[in-house]
Protein backbone atom coordinates (compact mmCIF):
# COMPACT_ATOMS: atom_id res chain seq x y z
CA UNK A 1 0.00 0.00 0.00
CA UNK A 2 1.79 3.36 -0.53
CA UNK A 3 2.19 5.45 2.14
CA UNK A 4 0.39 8.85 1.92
CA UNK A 5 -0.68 11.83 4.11
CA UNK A 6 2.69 13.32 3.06
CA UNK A 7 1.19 17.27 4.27
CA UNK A 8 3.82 18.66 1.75
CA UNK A 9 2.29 16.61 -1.09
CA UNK A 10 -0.12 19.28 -2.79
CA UNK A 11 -2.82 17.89 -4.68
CA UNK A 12 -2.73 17.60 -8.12
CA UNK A 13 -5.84 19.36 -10.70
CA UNK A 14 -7.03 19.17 -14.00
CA UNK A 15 -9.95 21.17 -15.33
CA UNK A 16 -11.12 21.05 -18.53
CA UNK A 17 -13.84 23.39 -19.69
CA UNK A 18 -15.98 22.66 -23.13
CA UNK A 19 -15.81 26.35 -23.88
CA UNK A 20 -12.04 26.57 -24.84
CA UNK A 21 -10.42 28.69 -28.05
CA UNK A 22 -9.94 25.39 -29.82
CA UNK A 23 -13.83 24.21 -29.59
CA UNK A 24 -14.34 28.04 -30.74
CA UNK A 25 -11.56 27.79 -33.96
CA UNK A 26 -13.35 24.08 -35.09
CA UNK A 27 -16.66 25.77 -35.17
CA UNK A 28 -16.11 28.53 -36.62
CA UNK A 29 -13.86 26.74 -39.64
CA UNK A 30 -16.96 24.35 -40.36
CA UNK A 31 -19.32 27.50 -40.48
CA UNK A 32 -17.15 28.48 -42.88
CA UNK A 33 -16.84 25.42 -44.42
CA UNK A 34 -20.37 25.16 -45.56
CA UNK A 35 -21.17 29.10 -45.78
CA UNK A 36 -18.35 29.06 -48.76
CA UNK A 37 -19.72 25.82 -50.12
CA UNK A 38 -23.72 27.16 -50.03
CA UNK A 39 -22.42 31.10 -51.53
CA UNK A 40 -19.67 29.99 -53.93
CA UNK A 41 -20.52 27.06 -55.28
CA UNK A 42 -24.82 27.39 -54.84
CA UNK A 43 -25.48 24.19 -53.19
CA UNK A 44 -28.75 23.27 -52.65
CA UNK A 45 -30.30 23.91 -49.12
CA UNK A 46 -30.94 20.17 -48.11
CA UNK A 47 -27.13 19.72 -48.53
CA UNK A 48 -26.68 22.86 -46.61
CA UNK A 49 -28.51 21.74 -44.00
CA UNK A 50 -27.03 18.26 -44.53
CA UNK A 51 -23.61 20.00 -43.44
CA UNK A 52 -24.67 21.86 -41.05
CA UNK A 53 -26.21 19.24 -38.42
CA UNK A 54 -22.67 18.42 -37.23
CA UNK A 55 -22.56 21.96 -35.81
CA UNK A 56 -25.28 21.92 -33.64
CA UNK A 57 -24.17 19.41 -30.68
CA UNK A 58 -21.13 21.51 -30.78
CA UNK A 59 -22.66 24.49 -30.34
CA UNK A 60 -25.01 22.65 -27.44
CA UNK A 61 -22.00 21.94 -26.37
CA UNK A 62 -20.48 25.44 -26.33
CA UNK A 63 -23.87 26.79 -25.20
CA UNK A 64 -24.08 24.33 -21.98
CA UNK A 65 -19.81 24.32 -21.12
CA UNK A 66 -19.88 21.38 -19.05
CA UNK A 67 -16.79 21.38 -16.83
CA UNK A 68 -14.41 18.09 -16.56
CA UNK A 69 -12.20 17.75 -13.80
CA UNK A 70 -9.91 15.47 -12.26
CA UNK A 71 -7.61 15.85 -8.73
CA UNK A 72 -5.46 13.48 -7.27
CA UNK A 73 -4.68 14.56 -3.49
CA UNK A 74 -3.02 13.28 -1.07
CA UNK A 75 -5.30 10.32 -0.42
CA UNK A 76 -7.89 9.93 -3.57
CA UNK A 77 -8.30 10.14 -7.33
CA UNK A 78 -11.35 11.57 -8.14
CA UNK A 79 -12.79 12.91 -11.37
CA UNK A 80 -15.85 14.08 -12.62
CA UNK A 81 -17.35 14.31 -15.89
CA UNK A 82 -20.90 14.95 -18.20
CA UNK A 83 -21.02 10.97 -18.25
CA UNK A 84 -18.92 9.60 -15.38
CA UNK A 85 -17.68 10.28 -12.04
CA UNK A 86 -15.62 8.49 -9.33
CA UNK A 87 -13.74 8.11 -6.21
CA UNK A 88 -11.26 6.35 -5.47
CA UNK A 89 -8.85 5.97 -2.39
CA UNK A 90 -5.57 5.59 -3.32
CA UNK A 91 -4.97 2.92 -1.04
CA UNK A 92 -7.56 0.48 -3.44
CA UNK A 93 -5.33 1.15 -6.56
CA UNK A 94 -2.96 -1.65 -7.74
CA UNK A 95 -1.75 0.34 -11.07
CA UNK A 96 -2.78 2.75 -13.17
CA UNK A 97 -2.42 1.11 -17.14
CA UNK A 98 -1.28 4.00 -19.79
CA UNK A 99 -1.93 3.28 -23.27
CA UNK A 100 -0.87 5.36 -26.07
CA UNK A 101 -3.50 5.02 -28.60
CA UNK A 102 -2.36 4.81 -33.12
CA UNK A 103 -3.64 8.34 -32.97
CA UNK A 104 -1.19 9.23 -29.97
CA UNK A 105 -4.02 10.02 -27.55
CA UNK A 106 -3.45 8.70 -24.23
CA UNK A 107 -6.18 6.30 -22.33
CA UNK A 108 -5.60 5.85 -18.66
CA UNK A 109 -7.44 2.98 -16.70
CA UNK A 110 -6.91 2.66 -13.00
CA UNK A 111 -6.67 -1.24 -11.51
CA UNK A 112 -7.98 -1.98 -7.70
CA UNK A 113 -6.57 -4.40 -5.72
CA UNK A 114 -10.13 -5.93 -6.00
CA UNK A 115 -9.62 -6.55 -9.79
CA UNK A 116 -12.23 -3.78 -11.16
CA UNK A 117 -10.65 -1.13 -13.08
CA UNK A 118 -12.20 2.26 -14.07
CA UNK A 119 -11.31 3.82 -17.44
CA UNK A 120 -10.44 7.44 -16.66
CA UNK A 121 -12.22 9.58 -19.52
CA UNK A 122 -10.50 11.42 -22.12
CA UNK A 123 -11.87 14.70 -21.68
CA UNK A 124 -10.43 14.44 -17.80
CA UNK A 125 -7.06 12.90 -18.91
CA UNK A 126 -4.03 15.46 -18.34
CA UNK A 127 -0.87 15.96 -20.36
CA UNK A 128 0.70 12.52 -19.39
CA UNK A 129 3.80 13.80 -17.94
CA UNK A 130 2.32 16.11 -15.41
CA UNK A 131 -0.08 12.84 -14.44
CA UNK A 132 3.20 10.72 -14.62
CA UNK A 133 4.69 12.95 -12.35
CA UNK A 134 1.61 13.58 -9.87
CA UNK A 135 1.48 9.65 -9.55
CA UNK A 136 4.95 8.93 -8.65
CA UNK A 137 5.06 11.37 -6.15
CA UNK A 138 2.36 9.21 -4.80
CA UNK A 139 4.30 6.00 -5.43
CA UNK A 140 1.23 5.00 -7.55
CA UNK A 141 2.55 2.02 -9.77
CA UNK A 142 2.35 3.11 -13.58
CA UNK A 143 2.17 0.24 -16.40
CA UNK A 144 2.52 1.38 -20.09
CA UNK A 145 1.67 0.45 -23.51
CA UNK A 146 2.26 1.91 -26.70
CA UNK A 147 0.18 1.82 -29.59
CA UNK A 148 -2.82 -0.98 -29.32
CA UNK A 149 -5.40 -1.10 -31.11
CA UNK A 150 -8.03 -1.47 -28.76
């Protein structure tokens, strides 16, 4: 079990908000997108609308700005996100598996001592060497694998 309660050990955050410049940039390229293709090329309106339906869970999305977070304190990992949330004491977790994905995302699953394991969600996953480095300072055991499929 690794020790913890370390009062020195500050917790580690990750926040993630829907509203960010990127979301913002994708949107407004697609409006684009189909704006030139309806004005300079005259396409009809069902294909118009056709290309536009993409936009609007995006722009639910942008509208609603659900908030994803994760922290990983002295004692638990929690996170909390539109479609999952969890809390889990450190003390449970055998390893935390980190697989880098063909498309170079990262997918992090934690392991229990139990043998149930909790896939952490992408849009709560940090940059994996600050998460790297926020679980060895916990002397939480880290397993990786590079590019499966699944």
């Amino acid at each position: 079990m690794p020790e913890t309660g370390d009062p020195n050990l500050r917790a580690f955050r990750f926040r993630r908000d829907a509203r960010s410049t990127g979301t913002i940039l994708v949107i407004s390229a697609w409006a684009l997108a189909v704006g030139v293709i309806a004005f300079m090329f005259g396409a009809r309106g069902w294909i118009v609308v056709l290309l536009t339906l993409p936009l609007l869970p995006a722009l639910w999305e942008l509208w609603r700005n659900p908030v994803a977070w994760l922290e990983l304190s002295e004692d638990r990992l929690r996170w909390q996100s539109v479609r999952s949330s969890a809390d889990i004491a450190l003390g449970e977790i055998d390893h935390i598996l980190l697989v880098t994905r063909w498309d170079f995302s990262i997918r992090a699953t934690v392991h229990t001592r139990i043998g149930t394991h909790h896939r952490i969600p992408a849009e709560v996953t940090p940059k994996l060497s600050a998460f790297e480095n926020a679980l060895a300072a916990r002397r939480i055991a880290m397993k990786r694998q590079h590019f499966t499929v699944l």
